[in-house]
Protein backbone atom coordinates (compact mmCIF):
# COMPACT_ATOMS: atom_id res chain seq x y z
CA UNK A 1 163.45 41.20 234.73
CA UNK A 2 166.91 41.58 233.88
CA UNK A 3 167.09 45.25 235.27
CA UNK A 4 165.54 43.48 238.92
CA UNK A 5 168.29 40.54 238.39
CA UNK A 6 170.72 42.86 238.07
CA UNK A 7 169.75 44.52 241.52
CA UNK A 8 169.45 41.83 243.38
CA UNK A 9 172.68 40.74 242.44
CA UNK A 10 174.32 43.81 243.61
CA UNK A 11 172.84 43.30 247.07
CA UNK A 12 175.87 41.54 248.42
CA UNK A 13 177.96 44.31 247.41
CA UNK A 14 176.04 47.08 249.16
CA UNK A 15 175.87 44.91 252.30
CA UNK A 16 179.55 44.78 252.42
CA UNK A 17 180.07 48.38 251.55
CA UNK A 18 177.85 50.11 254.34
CA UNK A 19 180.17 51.93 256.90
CA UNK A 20 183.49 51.19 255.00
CA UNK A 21 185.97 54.09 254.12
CA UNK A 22 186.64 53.93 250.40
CA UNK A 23 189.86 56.20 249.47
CA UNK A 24 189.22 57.26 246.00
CA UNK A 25 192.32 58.90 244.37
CA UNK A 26 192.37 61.10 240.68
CA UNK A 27 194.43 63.26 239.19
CA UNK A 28 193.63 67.10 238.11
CA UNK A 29 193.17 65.91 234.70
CA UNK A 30 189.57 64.49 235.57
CA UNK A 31 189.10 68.49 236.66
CA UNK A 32 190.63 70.35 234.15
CA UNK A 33 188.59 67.38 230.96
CA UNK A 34 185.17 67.94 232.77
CA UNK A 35 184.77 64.41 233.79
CA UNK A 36 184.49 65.50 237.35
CA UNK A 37 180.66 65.86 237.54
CA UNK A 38 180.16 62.10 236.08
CA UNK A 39 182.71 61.16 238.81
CA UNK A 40 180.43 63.29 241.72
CA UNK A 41 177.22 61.29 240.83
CA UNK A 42 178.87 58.29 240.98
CA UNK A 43 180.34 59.55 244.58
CA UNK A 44 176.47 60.46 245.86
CA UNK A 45 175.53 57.18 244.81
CA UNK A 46 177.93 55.46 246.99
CA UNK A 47 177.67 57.81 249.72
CA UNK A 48 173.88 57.41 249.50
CA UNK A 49 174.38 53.27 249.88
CA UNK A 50 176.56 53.99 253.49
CA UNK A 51 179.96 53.69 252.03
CA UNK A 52 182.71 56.75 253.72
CA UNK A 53 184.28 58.31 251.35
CA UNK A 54 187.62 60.19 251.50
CA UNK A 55 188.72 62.03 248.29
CA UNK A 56 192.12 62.73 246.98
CA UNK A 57 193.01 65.08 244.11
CA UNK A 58 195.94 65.76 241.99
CA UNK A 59 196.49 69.13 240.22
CA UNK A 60 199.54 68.50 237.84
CA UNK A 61 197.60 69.65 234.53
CA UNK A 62 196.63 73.12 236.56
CA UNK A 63 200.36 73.30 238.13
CA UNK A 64 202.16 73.03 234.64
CA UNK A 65 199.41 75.91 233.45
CA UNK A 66 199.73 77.95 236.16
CA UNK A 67 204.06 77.64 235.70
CA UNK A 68 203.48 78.41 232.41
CA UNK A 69 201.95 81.56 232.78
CA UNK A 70 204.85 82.62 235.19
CA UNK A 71 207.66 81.19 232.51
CA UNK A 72 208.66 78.74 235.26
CA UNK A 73 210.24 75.75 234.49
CA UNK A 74 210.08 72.35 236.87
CA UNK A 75 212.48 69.44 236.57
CA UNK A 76 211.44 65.80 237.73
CA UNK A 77 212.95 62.96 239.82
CA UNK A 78 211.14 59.89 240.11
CA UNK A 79 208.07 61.24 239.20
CA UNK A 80 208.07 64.02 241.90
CA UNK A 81 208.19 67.48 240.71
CA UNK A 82 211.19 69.62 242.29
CA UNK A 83 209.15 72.20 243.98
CA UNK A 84 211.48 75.61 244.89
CA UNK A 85 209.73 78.55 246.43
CA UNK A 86 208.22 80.31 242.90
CA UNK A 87 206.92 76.72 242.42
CA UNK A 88 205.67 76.21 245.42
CA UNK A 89 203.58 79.07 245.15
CA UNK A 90 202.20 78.07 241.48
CA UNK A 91 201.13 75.08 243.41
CA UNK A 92 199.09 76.39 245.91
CA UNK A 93 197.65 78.69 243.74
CA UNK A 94 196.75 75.77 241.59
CA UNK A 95 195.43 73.38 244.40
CA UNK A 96 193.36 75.83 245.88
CA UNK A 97 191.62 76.70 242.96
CA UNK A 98 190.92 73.09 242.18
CA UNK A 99 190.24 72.10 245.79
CA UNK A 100 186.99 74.83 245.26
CA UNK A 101 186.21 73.57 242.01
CA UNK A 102 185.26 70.46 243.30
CA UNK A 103 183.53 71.58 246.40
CA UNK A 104 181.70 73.29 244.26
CA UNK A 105 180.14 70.45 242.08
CA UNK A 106 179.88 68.21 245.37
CA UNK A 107 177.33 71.24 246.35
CA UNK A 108 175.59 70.59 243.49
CA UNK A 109 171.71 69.83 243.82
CA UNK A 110 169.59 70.26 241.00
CA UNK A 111 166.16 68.76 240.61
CA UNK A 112 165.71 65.90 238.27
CA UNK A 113 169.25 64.58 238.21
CA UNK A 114 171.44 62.08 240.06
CA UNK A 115 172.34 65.36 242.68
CA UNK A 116 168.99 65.63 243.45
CA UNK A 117 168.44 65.93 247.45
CA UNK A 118 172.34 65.03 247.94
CA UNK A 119 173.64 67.58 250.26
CA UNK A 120 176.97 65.81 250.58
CA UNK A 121 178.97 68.07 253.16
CA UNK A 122 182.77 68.48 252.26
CA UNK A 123 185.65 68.44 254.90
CA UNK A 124 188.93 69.81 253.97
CA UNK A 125 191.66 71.03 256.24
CA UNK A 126 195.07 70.21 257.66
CA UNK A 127 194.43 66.63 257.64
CA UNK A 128 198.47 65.56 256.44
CA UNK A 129 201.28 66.40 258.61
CA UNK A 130 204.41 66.13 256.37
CA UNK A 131 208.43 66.43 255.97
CA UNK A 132 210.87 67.22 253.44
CA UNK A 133 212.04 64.62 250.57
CA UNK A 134 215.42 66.00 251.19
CA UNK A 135 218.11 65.37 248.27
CA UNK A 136 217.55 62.45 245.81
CA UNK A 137 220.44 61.70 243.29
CA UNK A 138 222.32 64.78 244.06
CA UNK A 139 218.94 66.90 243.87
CA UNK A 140 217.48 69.11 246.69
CA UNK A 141 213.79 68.81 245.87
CA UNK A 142 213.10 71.80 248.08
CA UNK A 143 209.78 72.03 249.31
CA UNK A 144 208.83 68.46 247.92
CA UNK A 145 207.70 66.52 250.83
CA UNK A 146 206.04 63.37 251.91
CA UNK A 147 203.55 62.57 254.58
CA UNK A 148 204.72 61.97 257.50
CA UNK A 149 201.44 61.67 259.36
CA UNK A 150 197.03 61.62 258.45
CA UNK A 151 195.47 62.75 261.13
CA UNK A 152 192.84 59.93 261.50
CA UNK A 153 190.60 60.81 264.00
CA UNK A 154 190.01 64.19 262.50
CA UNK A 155 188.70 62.71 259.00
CA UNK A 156 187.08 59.60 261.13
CA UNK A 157 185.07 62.45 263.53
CA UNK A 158 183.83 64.39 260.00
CA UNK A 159 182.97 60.42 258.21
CA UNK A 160 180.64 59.49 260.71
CA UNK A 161 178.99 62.88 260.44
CA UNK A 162 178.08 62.06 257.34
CA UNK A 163 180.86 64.15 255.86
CA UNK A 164 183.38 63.36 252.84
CA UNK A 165 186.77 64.09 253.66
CA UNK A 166 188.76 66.31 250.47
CA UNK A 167 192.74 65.88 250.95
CA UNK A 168 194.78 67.86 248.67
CA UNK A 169 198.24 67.07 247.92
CA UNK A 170 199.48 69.65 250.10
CA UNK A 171 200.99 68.83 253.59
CA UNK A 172 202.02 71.04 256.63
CA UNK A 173 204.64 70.77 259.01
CA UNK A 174 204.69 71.41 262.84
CA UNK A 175 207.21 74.40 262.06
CA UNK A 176 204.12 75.95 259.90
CA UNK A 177 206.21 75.09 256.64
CA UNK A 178 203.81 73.89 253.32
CA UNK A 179 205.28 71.04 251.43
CA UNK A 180 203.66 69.82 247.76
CA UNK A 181 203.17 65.98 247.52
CA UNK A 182 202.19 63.81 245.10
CA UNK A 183 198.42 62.31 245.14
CA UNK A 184 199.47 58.72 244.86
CA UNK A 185 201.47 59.17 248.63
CA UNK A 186 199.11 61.13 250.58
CA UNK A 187 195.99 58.19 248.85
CA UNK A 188 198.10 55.35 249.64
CA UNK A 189 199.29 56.99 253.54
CA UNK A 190 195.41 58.07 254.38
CA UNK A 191 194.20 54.46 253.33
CA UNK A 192 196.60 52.64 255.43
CA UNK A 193 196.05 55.10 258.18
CA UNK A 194 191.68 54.75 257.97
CA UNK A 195 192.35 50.97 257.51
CA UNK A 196 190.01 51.76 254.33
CA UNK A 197 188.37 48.62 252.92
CA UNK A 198 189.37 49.62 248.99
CA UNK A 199 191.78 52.81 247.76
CA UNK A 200 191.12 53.00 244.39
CA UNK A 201 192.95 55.26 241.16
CA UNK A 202 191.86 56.55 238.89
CA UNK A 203 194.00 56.60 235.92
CA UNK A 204 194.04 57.23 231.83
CA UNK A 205 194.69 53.60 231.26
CA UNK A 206 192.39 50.90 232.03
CA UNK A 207 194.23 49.31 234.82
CA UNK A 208 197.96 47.48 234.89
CA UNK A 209 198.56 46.74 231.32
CA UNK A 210 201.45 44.69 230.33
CA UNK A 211 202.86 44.58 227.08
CA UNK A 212 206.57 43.56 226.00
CA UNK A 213 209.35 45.38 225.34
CA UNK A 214 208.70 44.78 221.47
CA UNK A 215 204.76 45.15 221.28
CA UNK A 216 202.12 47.69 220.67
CA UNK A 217 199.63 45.10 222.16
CA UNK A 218 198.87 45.61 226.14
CA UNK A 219 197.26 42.72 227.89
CA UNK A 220 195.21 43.99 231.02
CA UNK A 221 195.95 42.47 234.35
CA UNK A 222 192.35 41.92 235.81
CA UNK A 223 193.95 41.03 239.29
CA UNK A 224 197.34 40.98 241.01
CA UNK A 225 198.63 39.65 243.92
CA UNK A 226 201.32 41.77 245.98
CA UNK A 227 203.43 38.86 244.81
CA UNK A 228 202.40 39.30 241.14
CA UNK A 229 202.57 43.28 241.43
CA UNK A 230 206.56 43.16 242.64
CA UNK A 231 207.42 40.84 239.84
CA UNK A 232 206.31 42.65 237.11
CA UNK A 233 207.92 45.86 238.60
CA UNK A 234 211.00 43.91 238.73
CA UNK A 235 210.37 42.88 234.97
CA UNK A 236 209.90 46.59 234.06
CA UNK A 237 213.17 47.37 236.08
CA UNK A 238 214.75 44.88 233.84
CA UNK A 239 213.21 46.41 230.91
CA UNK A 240 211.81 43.11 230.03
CA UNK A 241 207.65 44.75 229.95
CA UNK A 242 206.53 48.21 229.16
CA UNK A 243 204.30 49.84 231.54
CA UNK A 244 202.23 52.66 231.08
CA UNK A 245 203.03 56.09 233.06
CA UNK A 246 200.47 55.54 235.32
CA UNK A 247 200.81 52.66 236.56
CA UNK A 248 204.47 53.01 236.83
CA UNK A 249 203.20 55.87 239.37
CA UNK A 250 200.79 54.01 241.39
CA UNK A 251 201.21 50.70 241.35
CA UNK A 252 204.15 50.84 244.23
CA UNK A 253 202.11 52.68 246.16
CA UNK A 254 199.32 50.27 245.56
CA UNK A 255 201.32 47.56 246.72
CA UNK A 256 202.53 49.58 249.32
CA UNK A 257 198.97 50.37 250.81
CA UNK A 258 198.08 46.73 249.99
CA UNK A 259 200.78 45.42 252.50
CA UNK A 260 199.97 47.22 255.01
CA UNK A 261 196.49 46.42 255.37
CA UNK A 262 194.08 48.03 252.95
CA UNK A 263 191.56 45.52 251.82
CA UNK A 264 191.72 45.95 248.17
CA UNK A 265 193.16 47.94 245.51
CA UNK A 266 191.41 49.12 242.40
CA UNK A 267 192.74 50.85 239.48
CA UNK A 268 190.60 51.66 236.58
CA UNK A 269 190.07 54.15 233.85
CA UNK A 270 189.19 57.70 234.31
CA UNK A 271 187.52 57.83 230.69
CA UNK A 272 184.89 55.23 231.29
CA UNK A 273 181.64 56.59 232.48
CA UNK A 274 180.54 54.71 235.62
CA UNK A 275 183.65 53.17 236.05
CA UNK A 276 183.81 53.01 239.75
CA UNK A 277 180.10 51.50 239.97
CA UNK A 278 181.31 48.92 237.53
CA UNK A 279 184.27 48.09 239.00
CA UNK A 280 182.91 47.65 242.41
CA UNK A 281 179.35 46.53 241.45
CA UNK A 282 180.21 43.45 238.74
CA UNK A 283 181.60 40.50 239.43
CA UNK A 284 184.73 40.85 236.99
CA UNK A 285 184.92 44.88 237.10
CA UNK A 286 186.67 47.02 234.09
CA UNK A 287 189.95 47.38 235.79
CA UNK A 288 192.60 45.77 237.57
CA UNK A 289 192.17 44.62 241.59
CA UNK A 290 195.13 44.43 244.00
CA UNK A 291 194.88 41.79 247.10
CA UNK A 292 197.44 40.70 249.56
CA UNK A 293 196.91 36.84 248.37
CA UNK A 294 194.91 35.02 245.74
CA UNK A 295 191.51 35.71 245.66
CA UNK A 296 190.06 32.25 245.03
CA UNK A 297 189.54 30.28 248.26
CA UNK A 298 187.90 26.73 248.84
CA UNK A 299 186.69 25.50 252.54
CA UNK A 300 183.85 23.63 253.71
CA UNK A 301 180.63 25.48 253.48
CA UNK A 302 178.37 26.85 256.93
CA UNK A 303 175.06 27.48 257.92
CA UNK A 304 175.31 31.32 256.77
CA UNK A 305 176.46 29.83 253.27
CA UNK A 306 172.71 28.13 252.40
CA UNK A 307 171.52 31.72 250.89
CA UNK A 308 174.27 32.09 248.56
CA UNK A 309 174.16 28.37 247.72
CA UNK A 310 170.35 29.06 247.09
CA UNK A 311 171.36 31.77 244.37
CA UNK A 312 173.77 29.28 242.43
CA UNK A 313 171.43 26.79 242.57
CA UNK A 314 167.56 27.70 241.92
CA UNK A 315 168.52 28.82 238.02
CA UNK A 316 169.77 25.73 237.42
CA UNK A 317 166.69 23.69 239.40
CA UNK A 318 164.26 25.92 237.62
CA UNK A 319 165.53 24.30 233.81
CA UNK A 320 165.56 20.77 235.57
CA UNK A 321 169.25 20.20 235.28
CA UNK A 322 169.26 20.15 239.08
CA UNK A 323 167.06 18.51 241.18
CA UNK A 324 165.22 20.85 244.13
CA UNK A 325 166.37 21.20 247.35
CA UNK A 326 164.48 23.33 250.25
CA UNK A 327 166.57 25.31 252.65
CA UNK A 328 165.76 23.24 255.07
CA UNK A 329 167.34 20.07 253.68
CA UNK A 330 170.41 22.30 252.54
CA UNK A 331 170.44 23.37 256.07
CA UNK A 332 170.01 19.80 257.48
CA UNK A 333 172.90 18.96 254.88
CA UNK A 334 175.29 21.66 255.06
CA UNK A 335 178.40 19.75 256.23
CA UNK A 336 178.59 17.68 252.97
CA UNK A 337 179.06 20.93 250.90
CA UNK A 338 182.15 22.91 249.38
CA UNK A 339 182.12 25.98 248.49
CA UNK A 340 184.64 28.18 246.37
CA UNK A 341 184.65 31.99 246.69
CA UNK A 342 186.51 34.48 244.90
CA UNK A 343 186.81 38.16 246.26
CA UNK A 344 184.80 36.58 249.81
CA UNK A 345 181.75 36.16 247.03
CA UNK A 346 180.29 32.71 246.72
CA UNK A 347 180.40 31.52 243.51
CA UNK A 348 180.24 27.73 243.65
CA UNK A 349 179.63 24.42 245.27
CA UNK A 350 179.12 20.88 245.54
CA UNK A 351 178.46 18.26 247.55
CA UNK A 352 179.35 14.88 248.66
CA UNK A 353 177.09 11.97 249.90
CA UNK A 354 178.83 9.10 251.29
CA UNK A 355 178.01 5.34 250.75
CA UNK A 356 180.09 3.53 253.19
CA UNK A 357 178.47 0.08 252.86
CA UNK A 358 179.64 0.54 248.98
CA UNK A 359 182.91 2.70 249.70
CA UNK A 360 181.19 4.76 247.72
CA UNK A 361 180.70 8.57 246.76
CA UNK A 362 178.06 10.76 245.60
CA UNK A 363 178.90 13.94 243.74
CA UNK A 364 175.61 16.37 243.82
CA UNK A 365 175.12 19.64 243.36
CA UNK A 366 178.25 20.86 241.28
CA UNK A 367 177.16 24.39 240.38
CA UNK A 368 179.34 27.53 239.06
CA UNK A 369 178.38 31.00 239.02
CA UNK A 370 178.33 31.52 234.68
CA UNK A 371 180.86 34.27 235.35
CA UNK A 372 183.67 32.01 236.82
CA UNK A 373 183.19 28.69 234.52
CA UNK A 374 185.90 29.48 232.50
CA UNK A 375 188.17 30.44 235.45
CA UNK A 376 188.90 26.86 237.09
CA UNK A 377 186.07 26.88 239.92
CA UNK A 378 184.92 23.66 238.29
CA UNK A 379 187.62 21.52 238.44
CA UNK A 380 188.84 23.01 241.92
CA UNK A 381 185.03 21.94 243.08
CA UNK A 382 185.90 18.33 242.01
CA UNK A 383 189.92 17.69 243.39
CA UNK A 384 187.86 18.71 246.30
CA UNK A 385 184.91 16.88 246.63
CA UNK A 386 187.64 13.38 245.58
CA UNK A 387 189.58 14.35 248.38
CA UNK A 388 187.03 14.16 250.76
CA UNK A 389 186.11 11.35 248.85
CA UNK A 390 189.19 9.19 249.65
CA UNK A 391 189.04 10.84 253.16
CA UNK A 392 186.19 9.02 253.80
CA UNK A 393 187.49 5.97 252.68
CA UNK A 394 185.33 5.71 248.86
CA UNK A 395 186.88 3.75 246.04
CA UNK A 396 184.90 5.38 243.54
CA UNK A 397 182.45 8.74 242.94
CA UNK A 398 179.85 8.17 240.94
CA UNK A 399 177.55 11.68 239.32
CA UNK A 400 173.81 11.26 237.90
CA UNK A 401 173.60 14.27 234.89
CA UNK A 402 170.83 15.08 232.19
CA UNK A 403 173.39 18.26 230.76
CA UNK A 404 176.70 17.67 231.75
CA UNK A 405 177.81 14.21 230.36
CA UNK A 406 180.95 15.52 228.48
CA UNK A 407 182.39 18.00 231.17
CA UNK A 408 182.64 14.54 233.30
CA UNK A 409 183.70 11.96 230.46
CA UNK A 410 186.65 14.73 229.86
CA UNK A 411 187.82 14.31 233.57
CA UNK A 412 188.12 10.76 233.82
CA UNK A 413 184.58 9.78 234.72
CA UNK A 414 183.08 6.39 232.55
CA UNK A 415 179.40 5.68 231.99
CA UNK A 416 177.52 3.32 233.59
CA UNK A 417 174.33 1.99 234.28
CA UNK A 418 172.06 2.40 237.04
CA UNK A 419 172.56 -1.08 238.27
CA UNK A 420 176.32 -0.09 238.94
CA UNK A 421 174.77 2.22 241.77
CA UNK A 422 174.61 1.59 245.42
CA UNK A 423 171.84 -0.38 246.20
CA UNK A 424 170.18 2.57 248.02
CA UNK A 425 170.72 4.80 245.68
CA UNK A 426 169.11 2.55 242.97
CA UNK A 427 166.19 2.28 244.85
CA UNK A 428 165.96 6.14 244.92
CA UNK A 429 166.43 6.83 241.11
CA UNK A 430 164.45 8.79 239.35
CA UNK A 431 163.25 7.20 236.03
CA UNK A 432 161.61 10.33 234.54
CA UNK A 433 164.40 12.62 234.98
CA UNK A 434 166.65 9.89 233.24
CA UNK A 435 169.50 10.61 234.66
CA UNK A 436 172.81 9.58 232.81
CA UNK A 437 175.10 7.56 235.53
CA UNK A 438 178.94 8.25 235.20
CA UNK A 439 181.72 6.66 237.83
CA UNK A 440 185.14 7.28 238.24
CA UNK A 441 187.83 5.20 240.38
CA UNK A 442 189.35 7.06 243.01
């Protein structure tokens, strides 16, 4: 049962998901450590649910080797490597070879694993058009370049084939010159350009961490507004917060991407087997999410909210803490509920039934998803529901409970007695469920 709970619950998820392009960005250490063929079943699983998928690879781990080998030494601004011609050969070398590597264990198909039947069909080509960096403090970075252009109808012709796009941090000009980029720009530039629904990095910590300047301790930042993600950069550049490597790397592209239009950004851990399906299949993921605003919202609910009202609801009718309600009365009575969402998920309500005659308010049906009753839903669902309340004109809201006396008594609500009811609602109380009657003055 919990394993059939657990599916249904994902349901919304792959709804949302089918047809969507999903830019999924990691460097050439998840290559070069083996981790790669956890990563590809993780990809057929997603591809296998609908969802587009364009890859992006790094190959800094196989660069450095490869320069090695040649007694080459790179230098670094900003986090780009300066790339001169002997480089810039150690990096093709080094991309190509990786860019077969993993079209090789997207190929794979092997009976009795999570490849079986998968024939996932790779596209790879001149898919970036790019230009030159040029000189950055004093420094002529050569053939380092950034993209310029993605050519999006290319990779959206190969999608709806069925295809997944490859893009390798390599990028050609209209002059036929090759210039090396880094994995986080060409991610960040193809998302924006596919108007992709989540870009998500992969990286060796487990998301944003923030720790100050003094501590060992890292706190991870589960989500982040654009707003959020530019003040703690500004923090950093005041040297006020450490941040790891990686997310000094991606998270201004991140925010970048996340400005100009891309749904949602994830960044999670590349050592954490499954972490995409847990990040994208759980309600609180492993990592750290990146939105253009807050991702709580409260509104009236609609007629296409009764199923996911339904969900939060039935548990807690099935124990007797709530009373039942058929679809058709919630559908008869949708305009008296609120619902809260986070991440454009449902996950709570309540309602309000007016007493005019009594200036008078009923509170029914408060109900939180377990997973957000610690974040505030709660007591967002209430300063709604009295708002509406004194909309109306009510002078008081009044809640019948059997489990949650306590959560009420601790936000200003007194107990009372049945007799202290409306008159119609007195006559509709329900002496076997003895209900415990609280009011509180609006």
């Amino acid at each position: 049962m919990d394993f059939v709970a657990w599916f249904r619950s994902v349901a919304p998820y792959i709804n949302s998901f089918r047809h969507k392009v999903f830019v999924v960005a990691f460097g050439g250490e998840v290559v070069a450590d083996g981790k790669f063929i956890e990563l590809v079943h993780d990809l057929n699983l997603l591809a296998s649910l609908g969802v587009r998928l364009v890859l992006v690879h790094g190959a800094r781990p196989q660069i450095e080797s490869r320069l090695n080998e040649h007694d080459l030494q790179t230098t670094y601004i900003r986090g780009m490597r300066v790339t001169d011609a002997a480089a810039l050969q150690c990096v093709k070398e080094s991309i190509g070879r990786v860019r077969v590597e993993i079209e090789a264990l997207l190929s794979m198909g092997l009976p009795n694993s999570p490849m079986a039947n998968a024939a996932i069909r790779v596209a790879s080509g001149n898919f970036v058009t790019a230009r030159p960096i040029g000189v950055i403090e004093g420094i002529d970075l050569m053939h380092t370049g950034e993209v310029r252009k993605v050519d999006t109808s290319a990779i959206r012709s190969r999608l709806e084939q069925g295809e997944l796009a490859l893009l390798s941090p390599l990028g050609y000009s209209p002059t036929g010159e090759i210039f090396n980029l880094t994995l986080e720009n060409v991610a960040a530039e193809a998302a924006i350009a596919l108007k992709a629904e989540k870009l998500i990095f992969l990286m060796d910590t487990q998301g944003i961490e923030k720790s100050a300047i003094d501590s060992e301790q890292a706190l991870l930042l589960r989500e982040l507004t654009v707003a959020e993600g530019k003040s703690l950069l500004k923090e950093f550049g005041r040297k006020t917060v450490k941040l790891a490597e990686d997310a000094q790397l991606y998270l201004p592209f991140a925010l970048h991407a996340c400005e100009r239009g891309v749904s949602r950004i994830h960044l999670i851990s590349r050592h954490v087997d499954g972490a995409i399906l847990q990040e994208l299949f759980t309600h609180s993921g492993i990592g750290t999410m990146i939105s253009e605003g807050p991702l709580q919202n409260l509104r009236d609910a609609r007629i296409e909210d009764v199923g996911a009202i339904l969900q939060l609801i039935e548990p807690l009718e099935a124990d007797g803490t709530l009373v039942r309600r058929s679809r058709e009365l919630l559908e008869m009575e949708i305009d008296r509920f609120v619902v809260i969402e986070h991440d454009r998920m449902t996950v709570g309500c309540a309602a309000l039934y007016p007493f005019p005659d009594d200036k008078a308010g009923e509170l029914a049906c408060l109900t939180v998803h377990p997973n957000y009753r610690s974040a505030g839903c709660g007591d967002a669902l209430l300063k709604a529901i009295e708002m509406k309340a004194r909309s109306q004109g009510s002078k008081k809201l009044f809640v019948l409970t059997t489990r949650t006396a306590h959560w009420f008594i601790e936000r200003g609500f007194l107990a009372a007695d049945v007799g202290q009811l409306p008159k119609v609602k007195q006559g509709l109380y329900n002496y076997q469920r003895r209900s415990k009657v609280f009011v509180k003055l609006l």
